[in-house]
Protein backbone atom coordinates (compact mmCIF):
# COMPACT_ATOMS: atom_id res chain seq x y z
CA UNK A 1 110.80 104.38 121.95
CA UNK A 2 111.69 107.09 120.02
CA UNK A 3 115.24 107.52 120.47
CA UNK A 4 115.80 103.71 120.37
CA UNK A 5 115.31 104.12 116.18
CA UNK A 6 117.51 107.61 116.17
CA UNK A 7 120.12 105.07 114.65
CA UNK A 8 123.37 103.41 115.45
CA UNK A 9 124.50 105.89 117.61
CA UNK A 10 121.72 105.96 119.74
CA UNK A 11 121.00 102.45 120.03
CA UNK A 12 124.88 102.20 121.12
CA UNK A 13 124.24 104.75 123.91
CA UNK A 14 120.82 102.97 125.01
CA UNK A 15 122.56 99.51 124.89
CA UNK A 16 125.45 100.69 127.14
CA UNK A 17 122.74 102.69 129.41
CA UNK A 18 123.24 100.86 133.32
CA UNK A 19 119.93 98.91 133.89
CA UNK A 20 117.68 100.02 130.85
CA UNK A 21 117.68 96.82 129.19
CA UNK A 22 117.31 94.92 132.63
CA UNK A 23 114.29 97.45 133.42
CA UNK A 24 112.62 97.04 130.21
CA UNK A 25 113.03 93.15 130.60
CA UNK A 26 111.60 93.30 133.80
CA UNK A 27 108.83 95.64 133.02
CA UNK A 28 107.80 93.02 130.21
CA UNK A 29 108.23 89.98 132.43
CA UNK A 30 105.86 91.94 135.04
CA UNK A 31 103.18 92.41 132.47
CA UNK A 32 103.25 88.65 131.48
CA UNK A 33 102.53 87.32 135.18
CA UNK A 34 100.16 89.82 135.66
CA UNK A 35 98.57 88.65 132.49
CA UNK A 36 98.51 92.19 130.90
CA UNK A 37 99.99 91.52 127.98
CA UNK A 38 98.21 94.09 126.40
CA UNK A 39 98.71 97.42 128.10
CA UNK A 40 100.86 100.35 126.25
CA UNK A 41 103.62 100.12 128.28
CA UNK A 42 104.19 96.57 127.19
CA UNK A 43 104.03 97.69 124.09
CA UNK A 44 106.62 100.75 124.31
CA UNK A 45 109.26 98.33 126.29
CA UNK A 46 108.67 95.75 123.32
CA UNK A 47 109.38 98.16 120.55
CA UNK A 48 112.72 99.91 122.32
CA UNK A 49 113.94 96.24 122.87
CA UNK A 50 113.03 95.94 118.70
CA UNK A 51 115.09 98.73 118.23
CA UNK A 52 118.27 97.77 120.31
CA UNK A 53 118.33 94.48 118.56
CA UNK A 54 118.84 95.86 115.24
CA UNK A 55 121.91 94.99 113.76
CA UNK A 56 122.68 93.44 117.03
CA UNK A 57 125.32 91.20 115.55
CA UNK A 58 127.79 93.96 113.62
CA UNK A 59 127.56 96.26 116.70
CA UNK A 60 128.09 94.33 119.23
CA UNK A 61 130.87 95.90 121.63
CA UNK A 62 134.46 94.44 121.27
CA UNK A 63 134.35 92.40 124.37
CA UNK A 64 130.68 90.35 123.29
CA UNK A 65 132.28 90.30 119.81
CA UNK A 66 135.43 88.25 121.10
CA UNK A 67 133.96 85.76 122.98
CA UNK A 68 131.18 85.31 120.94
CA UNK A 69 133.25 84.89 117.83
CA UNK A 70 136.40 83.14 118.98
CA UNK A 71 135.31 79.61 118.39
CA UNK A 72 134.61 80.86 114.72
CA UNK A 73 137.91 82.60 114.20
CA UNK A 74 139.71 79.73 115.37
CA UNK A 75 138.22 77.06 113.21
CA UNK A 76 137.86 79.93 110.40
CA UNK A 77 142.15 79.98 110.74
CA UNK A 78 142.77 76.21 111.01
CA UNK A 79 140.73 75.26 107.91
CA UNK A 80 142.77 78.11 106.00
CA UNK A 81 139.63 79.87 104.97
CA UNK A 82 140.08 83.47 104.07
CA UNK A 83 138.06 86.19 106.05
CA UNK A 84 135.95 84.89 108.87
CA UNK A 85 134.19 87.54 109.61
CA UNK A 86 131.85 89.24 106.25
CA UNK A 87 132.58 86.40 103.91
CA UNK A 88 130.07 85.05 101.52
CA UNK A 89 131.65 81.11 101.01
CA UNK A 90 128.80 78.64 101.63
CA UNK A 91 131.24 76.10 103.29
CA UNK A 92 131.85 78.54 105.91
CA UNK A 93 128.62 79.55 106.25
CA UNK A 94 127.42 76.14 106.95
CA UNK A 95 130.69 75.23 109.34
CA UNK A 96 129.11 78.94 111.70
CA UNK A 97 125.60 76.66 111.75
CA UNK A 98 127.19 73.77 113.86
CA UNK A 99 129.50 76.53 116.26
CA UNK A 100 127.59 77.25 119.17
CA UNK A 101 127.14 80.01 121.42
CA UNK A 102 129.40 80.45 124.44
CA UNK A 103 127.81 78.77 127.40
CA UNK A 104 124.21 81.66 128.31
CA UNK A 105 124.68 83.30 131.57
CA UNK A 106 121.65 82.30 133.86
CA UNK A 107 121.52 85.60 134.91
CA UNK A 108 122.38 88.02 131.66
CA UNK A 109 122.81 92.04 131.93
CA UNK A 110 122.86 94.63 129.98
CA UNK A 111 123.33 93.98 126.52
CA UNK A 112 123.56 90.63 127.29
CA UNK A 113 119.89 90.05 127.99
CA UNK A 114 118.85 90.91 123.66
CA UNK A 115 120.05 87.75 122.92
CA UNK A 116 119.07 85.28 125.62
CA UNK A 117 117.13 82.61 125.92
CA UNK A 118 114.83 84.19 128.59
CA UNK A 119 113.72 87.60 126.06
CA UNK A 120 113.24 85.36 123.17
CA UNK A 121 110.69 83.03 125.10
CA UNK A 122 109.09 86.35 126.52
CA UNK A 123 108.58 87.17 122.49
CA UNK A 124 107.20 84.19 121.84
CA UNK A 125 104.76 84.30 124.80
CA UNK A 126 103.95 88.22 123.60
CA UNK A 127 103.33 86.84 120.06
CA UNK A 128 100.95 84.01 121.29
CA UNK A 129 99.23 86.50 124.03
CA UNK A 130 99.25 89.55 123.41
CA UNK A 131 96.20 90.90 121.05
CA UNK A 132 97.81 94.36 120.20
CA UNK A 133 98.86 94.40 116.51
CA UNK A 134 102.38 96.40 117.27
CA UNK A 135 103.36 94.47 120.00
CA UNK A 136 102.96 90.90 118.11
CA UNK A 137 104.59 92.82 115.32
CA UNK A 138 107.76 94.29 117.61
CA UNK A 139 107.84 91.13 119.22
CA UNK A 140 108.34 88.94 115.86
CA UNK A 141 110.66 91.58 114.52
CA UNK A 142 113.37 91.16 117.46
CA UNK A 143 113.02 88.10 116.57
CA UNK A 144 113.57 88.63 112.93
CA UNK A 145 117.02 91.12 113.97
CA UNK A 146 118.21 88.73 116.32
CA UNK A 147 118.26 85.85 113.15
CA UNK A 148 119.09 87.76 110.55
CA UNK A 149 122.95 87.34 110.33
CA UNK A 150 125.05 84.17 109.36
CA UNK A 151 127.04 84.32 112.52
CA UNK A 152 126.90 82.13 115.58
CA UNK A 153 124.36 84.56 117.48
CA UNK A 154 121.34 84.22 114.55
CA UNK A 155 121.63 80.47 114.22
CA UNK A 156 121.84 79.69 118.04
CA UNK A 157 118.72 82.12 118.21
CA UNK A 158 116.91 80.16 115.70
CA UNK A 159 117.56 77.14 117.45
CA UNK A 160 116.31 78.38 120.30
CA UNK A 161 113.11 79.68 118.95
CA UNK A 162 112.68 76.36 116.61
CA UNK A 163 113.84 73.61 119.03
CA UNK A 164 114.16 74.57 122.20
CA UNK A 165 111.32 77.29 123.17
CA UNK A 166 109.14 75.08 120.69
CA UNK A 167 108.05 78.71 119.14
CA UNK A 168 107.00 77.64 115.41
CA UNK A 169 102.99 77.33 116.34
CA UNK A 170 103.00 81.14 117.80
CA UNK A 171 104.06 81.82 114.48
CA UNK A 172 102.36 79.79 112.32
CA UNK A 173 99.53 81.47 113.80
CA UNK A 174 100.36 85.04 112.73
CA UNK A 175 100.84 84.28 108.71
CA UNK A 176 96.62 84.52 109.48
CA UNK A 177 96.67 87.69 110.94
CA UNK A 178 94.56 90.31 109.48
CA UNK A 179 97.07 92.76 110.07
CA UNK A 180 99.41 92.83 107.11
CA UNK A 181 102.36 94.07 108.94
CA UNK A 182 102.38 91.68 111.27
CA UNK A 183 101.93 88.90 108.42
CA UNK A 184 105.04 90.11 106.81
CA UNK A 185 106.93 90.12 109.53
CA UNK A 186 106.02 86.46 110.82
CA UNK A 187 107.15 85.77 107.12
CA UNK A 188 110.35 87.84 107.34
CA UNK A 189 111.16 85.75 110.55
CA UNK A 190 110.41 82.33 108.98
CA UNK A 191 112.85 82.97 106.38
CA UNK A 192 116.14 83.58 108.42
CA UNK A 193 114.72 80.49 110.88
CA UNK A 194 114.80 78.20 107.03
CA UNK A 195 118.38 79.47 106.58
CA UNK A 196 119.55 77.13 108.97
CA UNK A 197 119.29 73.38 107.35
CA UNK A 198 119.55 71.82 110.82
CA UNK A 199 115.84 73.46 111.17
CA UNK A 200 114.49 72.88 107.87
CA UNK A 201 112.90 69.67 108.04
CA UNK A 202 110.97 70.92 111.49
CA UNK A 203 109.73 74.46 110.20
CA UNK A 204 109.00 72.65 106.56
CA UNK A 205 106.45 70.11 108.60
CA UNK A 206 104.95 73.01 110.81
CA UNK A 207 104.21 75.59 108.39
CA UNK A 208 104.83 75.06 104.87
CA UNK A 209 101.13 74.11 104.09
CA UNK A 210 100.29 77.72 105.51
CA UNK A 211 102.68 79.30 103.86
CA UNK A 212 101.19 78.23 100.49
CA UNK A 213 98.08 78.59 101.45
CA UNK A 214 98.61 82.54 102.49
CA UNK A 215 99.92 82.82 98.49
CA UNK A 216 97.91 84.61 96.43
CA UNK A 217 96.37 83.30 93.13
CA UNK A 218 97.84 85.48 91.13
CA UNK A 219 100.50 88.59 91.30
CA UNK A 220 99.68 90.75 94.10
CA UNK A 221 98.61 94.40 93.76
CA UNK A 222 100.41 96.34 96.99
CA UNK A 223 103.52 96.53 97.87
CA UNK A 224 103.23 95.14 101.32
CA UNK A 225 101.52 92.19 99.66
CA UNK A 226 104.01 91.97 96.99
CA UNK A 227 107.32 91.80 99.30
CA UNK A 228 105.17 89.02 101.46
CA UNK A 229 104.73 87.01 98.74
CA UNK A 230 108.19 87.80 97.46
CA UNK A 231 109.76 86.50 101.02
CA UNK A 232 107.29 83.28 101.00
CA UNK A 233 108.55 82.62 98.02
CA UNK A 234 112.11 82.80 99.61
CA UNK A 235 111.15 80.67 102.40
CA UNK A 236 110.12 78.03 100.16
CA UNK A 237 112.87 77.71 97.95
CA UNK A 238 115.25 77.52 101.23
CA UNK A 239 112.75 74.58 102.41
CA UNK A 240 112.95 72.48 99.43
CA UNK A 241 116.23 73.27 97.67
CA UNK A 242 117.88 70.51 99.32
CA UNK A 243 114.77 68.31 99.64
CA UNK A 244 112.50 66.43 97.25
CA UNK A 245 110.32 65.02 100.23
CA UNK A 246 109.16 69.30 100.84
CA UNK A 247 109.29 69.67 97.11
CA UNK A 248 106.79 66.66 97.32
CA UNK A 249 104.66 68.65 99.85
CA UNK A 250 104.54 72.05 98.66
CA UNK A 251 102.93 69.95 95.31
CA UNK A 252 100.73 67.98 97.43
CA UNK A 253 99.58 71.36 99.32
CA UNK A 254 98.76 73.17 95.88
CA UNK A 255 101.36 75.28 95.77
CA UNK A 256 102.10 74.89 92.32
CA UNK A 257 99.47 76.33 90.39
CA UNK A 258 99.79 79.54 92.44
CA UNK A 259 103.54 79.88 92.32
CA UNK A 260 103.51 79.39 88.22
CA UNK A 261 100.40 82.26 88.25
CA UNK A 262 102.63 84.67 90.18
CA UNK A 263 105.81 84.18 88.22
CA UNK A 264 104.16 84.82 84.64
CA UNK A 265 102.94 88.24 85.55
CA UNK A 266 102.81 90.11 81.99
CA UNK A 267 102.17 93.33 83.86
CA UNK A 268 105.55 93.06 85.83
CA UNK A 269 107.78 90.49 84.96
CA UNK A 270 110.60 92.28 87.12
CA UNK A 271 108.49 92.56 90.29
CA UNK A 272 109.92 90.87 93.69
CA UNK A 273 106.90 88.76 93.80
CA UNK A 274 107.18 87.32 90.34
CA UNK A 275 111.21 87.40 90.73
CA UNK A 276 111.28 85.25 93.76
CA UNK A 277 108.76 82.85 92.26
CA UNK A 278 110.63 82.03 88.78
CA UNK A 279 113.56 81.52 91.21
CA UNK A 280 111.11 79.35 93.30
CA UNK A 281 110.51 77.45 89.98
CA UNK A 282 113.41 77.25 88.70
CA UNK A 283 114.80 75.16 92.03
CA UNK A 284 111.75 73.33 92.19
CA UNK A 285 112.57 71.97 88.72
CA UNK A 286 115.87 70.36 90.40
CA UNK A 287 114.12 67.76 91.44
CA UNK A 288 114.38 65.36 88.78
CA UNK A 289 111.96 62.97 90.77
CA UNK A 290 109.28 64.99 90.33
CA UNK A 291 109.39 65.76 86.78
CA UNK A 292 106.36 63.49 86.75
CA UNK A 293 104.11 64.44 89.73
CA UNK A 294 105.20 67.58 87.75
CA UNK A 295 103.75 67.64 84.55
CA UNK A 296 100.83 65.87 85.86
């Protein structure tokens, strides 16, 4: 567990080790049918597999890279768009949401196994059974790696995790955790899933009343609290940027009063909580719908 975060050298060496990742999967998927989802071990295995998936997507051996990215390159070269791979155009960004993955293996090794189907349902059963703070908190935030780029890999993961392994509840349920890692992290997750518009309208209608309801009423004091609210914030304006009907339900859920509170903080007016919720505002105000239901 401890070498798995000596940094991208180890985590190469570890990924490329013969039947780690296959043992650690298997440890895990032993502790789940034994239901001991709880023990240390589980834990440790959970947190290397955290590790390894960190920057997953930029690391990934040559070989993963070109199969995984091919389809991309290929419509990246036909549409005459510069730079496929680093570039910041939203029309390409939003052409990588609709390219899927190459067909999974049913039985992955290796390196393979970080980003299939089969470890991100284990997460999602850790995250729903497991009672240990750092394995919920591991578990979300392999989750969170494996989501966080705006490649192929993140946005077939988030599929996965919003459509297919119906995960959304298991983490609707940790933004109410007491532990305030583990809240952040659920958060941190939730915004790379609202990246991808195909999922918006599902994770708006799960959780977006709990996600203004876990706001504070006013600018939050630690910095842990502040970077939560700061990525809510986030989550929300991906959520309703593009639609009035969640702009409509954040303001039914109260969400306004709270928002306007932590964006006119006199103390800070240049903290990431306030930041992210004039931003919030600002796209909110978009709506020219809602002007009304607005003001009222």
């Amino acid at each position: 567990r401890n070498m798995s975060s000596a940094g991208p050298e180890g985590r190469k060496k570890m990924r490329e080790c013969v039947g780690l990742i296959d043992s650690l999967v298997y440890y895990i998927q032993g502790a789940i049918a034994d239901h001991e989802p709880n023990d240390k071990a589980t834990e440790n295995c959970v947190c290397i597999l955290h590790n390894l998936s960190y920057q997953l997507e930029t690391e990934l051996p040559e070989s993963y890279a070109q199969s995984i990215y091919m389809q991309r390159r290929n419509i990246s070269s036909n549409d005459k768009t510069p730079g496929c791979f680093g570039t910041r155009s939203r029309k390409v960004k939003e052409k990588q949401q609709d390219i899927p993955l190459p067909e999974e293996k049913s039985s992955p090794r290796g390196v393979e196994s970080l980003w299939h189907s089969t470890l991100i349902r284990i997460y999602l059963s850790l995250i729903a059974k497991s009672t240990r703070n750092y394995t919920q908190e591991a578990s979300l935030g392999a989750l969170q790696n494996l989501t966080a780029g705006t490649g192929p890999m993140p946005f077939a993961v988030a599929r996965t995790v919003v459509q297919k392994a119906n995960g959304l509840p298991g983490i609707r349920a940790m933004l109410h955790a007491n532990h305030l890692t583990v809240r952040k992290t659920a958060v941190s997750l939730l915004r790379n899933l609202s990246r991808n518009t195909s999922l918006q309208s599902d994770i708006a209608k799960e959780v977006l009343p709990d996600l203004v309801s876990i706001l504070p009423e006013s600018v939050p004091g630690s910095d842990i609290v502040c970077e939560t609210t700061a990525s809510i914030c986030y989550t929300l304006y991906n959520l309703t940027q593009s639609s009035s009907h969640n702009a409509r339900l954040l303001l039914s859920s109260d969400g306004l009063p709270k928002i306007i509170a932590i964006s006119m903080n006199e103390s800070n007016m240049f903290s990431k909580a306030s930041r992210a919720a004039s931003v919030l505002l600002y796209s909110l105000w978009s709506h020219t719908d809602l002007h009304n239901a607005y003001k009222k």
